[in-house]
PDB file of N, CA and C in Angstrom:
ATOM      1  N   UNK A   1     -36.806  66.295 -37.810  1.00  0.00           N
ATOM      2  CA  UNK A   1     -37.860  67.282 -37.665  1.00  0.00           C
ATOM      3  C   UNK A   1     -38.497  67.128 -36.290  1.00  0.00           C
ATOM      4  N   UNK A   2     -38.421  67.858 -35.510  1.00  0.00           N
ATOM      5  CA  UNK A   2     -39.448  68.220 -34.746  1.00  0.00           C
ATOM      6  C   UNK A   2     -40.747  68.024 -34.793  1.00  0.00           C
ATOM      7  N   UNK A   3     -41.505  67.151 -33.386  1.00  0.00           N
ATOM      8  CA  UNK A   3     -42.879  66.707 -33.078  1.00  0.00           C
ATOM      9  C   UNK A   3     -43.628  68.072 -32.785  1.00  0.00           C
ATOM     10  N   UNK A   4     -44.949  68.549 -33.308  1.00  0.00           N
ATOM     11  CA  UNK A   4     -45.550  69.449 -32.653  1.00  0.00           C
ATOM     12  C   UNK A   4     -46.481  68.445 -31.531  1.00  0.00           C
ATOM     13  N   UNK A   5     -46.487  69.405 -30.744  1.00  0.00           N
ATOM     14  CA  UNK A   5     -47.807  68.395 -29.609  1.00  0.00           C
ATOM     15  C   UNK A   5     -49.174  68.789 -30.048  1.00  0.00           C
ATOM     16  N   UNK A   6     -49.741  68.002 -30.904  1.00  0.00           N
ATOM     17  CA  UNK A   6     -51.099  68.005 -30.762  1.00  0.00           C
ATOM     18  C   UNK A   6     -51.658  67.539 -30.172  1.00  0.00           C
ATOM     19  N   UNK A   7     -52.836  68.264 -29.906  1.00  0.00           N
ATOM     20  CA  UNK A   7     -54.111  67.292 -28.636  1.00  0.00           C
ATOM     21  C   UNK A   7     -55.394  67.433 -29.353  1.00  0.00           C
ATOM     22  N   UNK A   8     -55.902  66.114 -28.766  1.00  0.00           N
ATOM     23  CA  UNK A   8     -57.628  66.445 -29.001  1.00  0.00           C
ATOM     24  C   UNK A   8     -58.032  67.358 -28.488  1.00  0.00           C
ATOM     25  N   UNK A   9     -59.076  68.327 -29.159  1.00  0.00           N
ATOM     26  CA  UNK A   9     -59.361  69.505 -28.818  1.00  0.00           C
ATOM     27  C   UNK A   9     -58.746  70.863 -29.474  1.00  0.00           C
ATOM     28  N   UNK A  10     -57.863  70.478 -29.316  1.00  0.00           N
ATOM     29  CA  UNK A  10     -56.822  72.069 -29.974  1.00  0.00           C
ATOM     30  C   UNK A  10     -57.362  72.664 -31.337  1.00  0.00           C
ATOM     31  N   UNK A  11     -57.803  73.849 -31.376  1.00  0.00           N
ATOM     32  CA  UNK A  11     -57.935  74.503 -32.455  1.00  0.00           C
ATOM     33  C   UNK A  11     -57.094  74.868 -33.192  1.00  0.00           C
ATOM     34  N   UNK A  12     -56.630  74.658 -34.316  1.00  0.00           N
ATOM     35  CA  UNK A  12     -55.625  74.892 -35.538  1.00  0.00           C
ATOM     36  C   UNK A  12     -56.037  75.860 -36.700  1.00  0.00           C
ATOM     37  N   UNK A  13     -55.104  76.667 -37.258  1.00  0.00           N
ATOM     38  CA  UNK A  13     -55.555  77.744 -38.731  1.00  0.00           C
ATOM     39  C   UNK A  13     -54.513  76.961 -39.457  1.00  0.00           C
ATOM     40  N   UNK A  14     -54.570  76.251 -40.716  1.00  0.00           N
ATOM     41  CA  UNK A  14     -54.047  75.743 -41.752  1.00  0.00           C
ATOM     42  C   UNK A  14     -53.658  77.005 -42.557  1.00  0.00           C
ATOM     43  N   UNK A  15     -52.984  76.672 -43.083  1.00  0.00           N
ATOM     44  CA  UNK A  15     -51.702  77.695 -44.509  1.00  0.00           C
ATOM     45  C   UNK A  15     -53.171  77.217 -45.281  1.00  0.00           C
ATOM     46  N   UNK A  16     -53.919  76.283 -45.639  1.00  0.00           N
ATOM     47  CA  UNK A  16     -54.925  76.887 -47.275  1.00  0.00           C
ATOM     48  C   UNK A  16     -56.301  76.369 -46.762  1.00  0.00           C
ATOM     49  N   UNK A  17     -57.156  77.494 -47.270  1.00  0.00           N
ATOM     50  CA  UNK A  17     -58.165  77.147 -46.565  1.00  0.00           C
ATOM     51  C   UNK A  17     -59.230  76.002 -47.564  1.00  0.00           C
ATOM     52  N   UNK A  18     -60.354  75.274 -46.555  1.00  0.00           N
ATOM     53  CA  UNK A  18     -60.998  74.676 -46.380  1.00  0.00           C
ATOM     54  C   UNK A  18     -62.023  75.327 -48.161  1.00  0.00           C
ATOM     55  N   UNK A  19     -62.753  74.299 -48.735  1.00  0.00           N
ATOM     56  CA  UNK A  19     -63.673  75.201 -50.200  1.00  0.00           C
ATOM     57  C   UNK A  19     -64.756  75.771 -49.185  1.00  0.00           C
ATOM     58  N   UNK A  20     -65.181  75.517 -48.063  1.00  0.00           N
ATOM     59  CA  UNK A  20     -65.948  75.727 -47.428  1.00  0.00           C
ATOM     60  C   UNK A  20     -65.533  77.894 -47.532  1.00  0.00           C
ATOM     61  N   UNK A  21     -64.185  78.088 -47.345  1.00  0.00           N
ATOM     62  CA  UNK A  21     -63.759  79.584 -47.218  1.00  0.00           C
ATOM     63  C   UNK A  21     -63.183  79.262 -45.555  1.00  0.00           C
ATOM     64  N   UNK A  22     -63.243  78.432 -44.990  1.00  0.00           N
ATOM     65  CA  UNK A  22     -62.686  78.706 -43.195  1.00  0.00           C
ATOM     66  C   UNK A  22     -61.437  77.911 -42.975  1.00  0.00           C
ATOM     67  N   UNK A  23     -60.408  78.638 -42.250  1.00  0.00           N
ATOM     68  CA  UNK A  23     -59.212  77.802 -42.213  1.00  0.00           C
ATOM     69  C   UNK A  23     -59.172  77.356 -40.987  1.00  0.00           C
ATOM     70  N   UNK A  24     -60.131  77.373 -39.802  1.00  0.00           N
ATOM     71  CA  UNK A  24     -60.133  76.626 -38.870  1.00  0.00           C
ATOM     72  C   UNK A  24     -60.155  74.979 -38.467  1.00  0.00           C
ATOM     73  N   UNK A  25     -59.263  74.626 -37.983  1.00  0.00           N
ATOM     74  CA  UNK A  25     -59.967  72.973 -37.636  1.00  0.00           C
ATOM     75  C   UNK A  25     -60.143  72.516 -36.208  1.00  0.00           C
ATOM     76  N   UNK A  26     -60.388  71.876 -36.029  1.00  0.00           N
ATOM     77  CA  UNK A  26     -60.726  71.572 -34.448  1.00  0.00           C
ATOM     78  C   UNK A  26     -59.688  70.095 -34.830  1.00  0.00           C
ATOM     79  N   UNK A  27     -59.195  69.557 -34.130  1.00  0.00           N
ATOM     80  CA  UNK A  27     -58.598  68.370 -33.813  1.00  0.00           C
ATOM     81  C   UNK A  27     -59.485  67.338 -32.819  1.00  0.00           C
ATOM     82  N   UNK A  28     -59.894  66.249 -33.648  1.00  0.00           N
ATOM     83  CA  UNK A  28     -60.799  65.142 -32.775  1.00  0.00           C
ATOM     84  C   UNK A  28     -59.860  64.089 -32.901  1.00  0.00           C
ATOM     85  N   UNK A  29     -58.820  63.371 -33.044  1.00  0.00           N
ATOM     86  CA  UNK A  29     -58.308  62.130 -32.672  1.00  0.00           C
ATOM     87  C   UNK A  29     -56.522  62.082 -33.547  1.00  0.00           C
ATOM     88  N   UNK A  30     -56.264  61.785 -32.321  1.00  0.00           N
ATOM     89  CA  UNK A  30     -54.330  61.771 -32.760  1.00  0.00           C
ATOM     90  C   UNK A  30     -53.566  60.621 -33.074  1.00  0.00           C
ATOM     91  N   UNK A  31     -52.592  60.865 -32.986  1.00  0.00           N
ATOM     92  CA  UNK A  31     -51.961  59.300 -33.965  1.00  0.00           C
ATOM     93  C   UNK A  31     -51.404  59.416 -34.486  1.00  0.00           C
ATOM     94  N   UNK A  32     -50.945  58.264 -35.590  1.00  0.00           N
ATOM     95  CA  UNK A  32     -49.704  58.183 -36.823  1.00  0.00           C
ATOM     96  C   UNK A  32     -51.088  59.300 -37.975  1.00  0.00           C
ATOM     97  N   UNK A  33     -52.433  59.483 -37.924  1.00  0.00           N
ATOM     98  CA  UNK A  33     -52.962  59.944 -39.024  1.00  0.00           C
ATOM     99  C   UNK A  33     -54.001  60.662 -37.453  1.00  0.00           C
ATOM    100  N   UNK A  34     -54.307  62.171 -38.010  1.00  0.00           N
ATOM    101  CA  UNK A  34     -54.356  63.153 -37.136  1.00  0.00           C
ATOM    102  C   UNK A  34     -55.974  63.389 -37.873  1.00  0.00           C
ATOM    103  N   UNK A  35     -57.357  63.295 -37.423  1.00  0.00           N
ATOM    104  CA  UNK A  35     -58.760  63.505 -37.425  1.00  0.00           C
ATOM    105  C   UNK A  35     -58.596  65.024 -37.240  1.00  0.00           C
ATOM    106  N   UNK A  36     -59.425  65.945 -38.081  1.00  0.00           N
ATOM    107  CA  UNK A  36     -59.324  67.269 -37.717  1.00  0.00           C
ATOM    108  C   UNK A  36     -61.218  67.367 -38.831  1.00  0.00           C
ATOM    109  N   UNK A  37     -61.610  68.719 -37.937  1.00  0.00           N
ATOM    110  CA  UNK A  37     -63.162  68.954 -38.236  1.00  0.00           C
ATOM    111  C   UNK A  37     -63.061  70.007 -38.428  1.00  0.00           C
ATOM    112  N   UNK A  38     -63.437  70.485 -39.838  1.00  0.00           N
ATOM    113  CA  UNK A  38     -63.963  71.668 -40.357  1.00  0.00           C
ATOM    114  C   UNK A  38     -64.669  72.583 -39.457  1.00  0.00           C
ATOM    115  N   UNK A  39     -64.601  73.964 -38.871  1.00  0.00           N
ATOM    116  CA  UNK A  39     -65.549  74.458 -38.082  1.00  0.00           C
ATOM    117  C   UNK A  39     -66.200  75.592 -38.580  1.00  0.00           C
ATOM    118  N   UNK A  40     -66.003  75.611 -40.278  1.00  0.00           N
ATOM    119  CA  UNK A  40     -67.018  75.830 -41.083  1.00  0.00           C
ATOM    120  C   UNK A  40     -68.432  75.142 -41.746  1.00  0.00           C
ATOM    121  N   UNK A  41     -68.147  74.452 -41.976  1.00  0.00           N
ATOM    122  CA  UNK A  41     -69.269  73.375 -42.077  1.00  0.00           C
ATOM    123  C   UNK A  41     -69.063  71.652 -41.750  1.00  0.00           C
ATOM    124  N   UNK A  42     -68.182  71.475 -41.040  1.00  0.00           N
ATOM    125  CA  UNK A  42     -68.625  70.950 -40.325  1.00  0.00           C
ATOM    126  C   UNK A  42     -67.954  69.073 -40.572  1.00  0.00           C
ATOM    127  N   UNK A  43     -66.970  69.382 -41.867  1.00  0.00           N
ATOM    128  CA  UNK A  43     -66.088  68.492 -42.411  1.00  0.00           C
ATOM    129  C   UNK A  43     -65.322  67.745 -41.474  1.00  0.00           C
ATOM    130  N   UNK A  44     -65.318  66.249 -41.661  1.00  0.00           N
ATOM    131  CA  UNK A  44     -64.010  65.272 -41.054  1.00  0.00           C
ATOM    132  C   UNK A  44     -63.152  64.719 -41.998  1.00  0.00           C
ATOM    133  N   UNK A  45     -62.232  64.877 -41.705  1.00  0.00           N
ATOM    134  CA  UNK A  45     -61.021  64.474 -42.799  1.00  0.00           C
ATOM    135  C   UNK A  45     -59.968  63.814 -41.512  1.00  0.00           C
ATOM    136  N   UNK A  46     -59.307  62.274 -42.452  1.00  0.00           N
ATOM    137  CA  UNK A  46     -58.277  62.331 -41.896  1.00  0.00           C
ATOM    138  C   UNK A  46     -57.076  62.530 -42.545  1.00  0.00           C
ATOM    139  N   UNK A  47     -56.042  63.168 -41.949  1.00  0.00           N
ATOM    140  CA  UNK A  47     -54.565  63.611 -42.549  1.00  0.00           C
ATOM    141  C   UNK A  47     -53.200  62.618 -42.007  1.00  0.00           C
ATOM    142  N   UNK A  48     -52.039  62.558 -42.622  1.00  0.00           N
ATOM    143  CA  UNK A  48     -51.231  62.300 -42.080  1.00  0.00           C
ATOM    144  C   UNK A  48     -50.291  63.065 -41.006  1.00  0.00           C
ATOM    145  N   UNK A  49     -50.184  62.716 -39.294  1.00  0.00           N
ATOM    146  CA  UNK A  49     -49.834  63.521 -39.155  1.00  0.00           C
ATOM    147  C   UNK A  49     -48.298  64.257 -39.384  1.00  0.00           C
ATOM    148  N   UNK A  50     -47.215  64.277 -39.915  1.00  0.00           N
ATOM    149  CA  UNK A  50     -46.592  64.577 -41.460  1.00  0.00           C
ATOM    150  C   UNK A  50     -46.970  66.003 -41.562  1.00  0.00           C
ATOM    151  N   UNK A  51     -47.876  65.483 -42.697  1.00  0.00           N
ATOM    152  CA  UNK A  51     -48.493  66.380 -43.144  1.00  0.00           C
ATOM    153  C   UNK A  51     -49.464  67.462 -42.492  1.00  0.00           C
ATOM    154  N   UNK A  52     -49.864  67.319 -41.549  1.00  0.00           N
ATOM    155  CA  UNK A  52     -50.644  68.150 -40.412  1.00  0.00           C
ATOM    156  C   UNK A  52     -49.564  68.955 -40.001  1.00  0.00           C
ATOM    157  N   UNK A  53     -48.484  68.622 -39.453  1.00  0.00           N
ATOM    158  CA  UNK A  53     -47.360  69.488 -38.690  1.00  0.00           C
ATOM    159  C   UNK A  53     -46.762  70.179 -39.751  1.00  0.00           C
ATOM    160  N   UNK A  54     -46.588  70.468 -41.261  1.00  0.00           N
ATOM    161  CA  UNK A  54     -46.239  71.123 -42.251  1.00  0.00           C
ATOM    162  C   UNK A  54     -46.983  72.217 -42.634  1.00  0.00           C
ATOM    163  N   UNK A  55     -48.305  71.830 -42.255  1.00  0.00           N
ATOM    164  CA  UNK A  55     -49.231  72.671 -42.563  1.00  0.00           C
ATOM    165  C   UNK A  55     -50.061  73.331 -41.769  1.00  0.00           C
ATOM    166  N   UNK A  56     -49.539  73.260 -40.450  1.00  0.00           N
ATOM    167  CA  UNK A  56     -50.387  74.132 -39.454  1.00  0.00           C
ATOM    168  C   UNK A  56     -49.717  75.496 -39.202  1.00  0.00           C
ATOM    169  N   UNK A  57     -50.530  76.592 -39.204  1.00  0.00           N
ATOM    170  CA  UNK A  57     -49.773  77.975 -39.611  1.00  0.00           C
ATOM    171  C   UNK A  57     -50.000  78.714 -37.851  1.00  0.00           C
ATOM    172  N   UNK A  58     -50.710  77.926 -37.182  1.00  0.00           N
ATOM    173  CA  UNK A  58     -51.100  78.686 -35.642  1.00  0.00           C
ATOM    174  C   UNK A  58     -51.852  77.749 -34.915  1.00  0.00           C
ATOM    175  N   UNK A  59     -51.570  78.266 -33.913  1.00  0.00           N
ATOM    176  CA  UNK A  59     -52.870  77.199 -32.795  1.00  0.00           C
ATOM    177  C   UNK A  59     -53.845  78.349 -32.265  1.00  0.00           C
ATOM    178  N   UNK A  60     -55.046  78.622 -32.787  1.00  0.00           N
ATOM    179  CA  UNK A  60     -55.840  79.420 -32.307  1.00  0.00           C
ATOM    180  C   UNK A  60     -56.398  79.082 -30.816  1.00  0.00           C
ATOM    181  N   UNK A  61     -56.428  77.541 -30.187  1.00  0.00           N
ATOM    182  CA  UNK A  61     -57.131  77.550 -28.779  1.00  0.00           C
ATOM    183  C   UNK A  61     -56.227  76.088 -28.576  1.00  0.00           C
ATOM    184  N   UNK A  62     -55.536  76.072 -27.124  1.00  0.00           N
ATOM    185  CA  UNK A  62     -55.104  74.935 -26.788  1.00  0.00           C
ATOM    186  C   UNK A  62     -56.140  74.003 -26.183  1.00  0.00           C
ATOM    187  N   UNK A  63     -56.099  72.850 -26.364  1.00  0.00           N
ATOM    188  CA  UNK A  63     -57.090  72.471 -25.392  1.00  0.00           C
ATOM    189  C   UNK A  63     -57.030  71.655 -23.555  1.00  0.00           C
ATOM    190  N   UNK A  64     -55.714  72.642 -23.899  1.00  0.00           N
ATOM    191  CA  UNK A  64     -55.829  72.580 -22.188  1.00  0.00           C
ATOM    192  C   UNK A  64     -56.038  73.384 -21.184  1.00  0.00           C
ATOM    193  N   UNK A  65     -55.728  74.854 -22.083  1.00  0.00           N
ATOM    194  CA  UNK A  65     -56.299  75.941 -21.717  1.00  0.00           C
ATOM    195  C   UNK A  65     -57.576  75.619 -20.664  1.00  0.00           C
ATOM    196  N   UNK A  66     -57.588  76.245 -19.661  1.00  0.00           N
ATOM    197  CA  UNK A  66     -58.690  76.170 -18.608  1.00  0.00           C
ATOM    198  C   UNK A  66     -59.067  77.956 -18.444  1.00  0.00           C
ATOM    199  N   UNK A  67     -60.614  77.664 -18.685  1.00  0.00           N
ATOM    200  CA  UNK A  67     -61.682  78.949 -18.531  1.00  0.00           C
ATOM    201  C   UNK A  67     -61.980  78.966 -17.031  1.00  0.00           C
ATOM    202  N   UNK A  68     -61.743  80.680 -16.797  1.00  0.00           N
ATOM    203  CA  UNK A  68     -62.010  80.788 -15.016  1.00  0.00           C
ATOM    204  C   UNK A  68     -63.064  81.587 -14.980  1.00  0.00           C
ATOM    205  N   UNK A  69     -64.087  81.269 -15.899  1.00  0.00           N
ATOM    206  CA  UNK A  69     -65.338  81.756 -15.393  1.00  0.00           C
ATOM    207  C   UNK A  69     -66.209  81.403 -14.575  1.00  0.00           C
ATOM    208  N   UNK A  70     -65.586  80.852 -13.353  1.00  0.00           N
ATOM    209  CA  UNK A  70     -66.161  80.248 -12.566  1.00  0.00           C
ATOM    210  C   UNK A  70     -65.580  80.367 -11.646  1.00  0.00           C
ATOM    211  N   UNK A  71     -64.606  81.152 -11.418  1.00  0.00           N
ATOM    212  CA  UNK A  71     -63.507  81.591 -10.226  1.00  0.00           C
ATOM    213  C   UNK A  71     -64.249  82.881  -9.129  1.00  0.00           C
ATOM    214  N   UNK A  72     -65.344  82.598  -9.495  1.00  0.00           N
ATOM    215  CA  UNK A  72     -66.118  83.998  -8.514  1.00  0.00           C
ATOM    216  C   UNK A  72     -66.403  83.640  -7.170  1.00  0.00           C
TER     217      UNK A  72
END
């Protein structure tokens, strides 16, 4: 199987959502077990990452992505 590259930072939409109702997570710390934060209310969970790469359905924001609002 194939590694996805996760990074700290990267915004993720999971296949089932959160009881909160939000399928967003933010990614705070990587590894053999992958930290990801609810950005509905505000949940830390850690996952295996395994199981993180099975279940991530999109990457809503990379976090390397660079903002050029400041390119003026």
């Amino acid at each position: 199987m194939k590694r996805i590259d996760i990074n700290v930072g990267d915004v993720v939409r999971l296949k089932k959502q959160h009881p909160c109702g939000s399928f967003q997570w933010e990614i705070y710390r990587t590894g053999m077990d992958i930290g990801i934060k609810c950005l509905g209310c505000g949940r830390k969970v850690m996952v295996p990452r395994t199981k993180i790469e099975k279940n991530i359905k999109e990457f809503i924001k990379k976090a390397d992505e660079k903002n050029d609002d400041n390119s003026e």
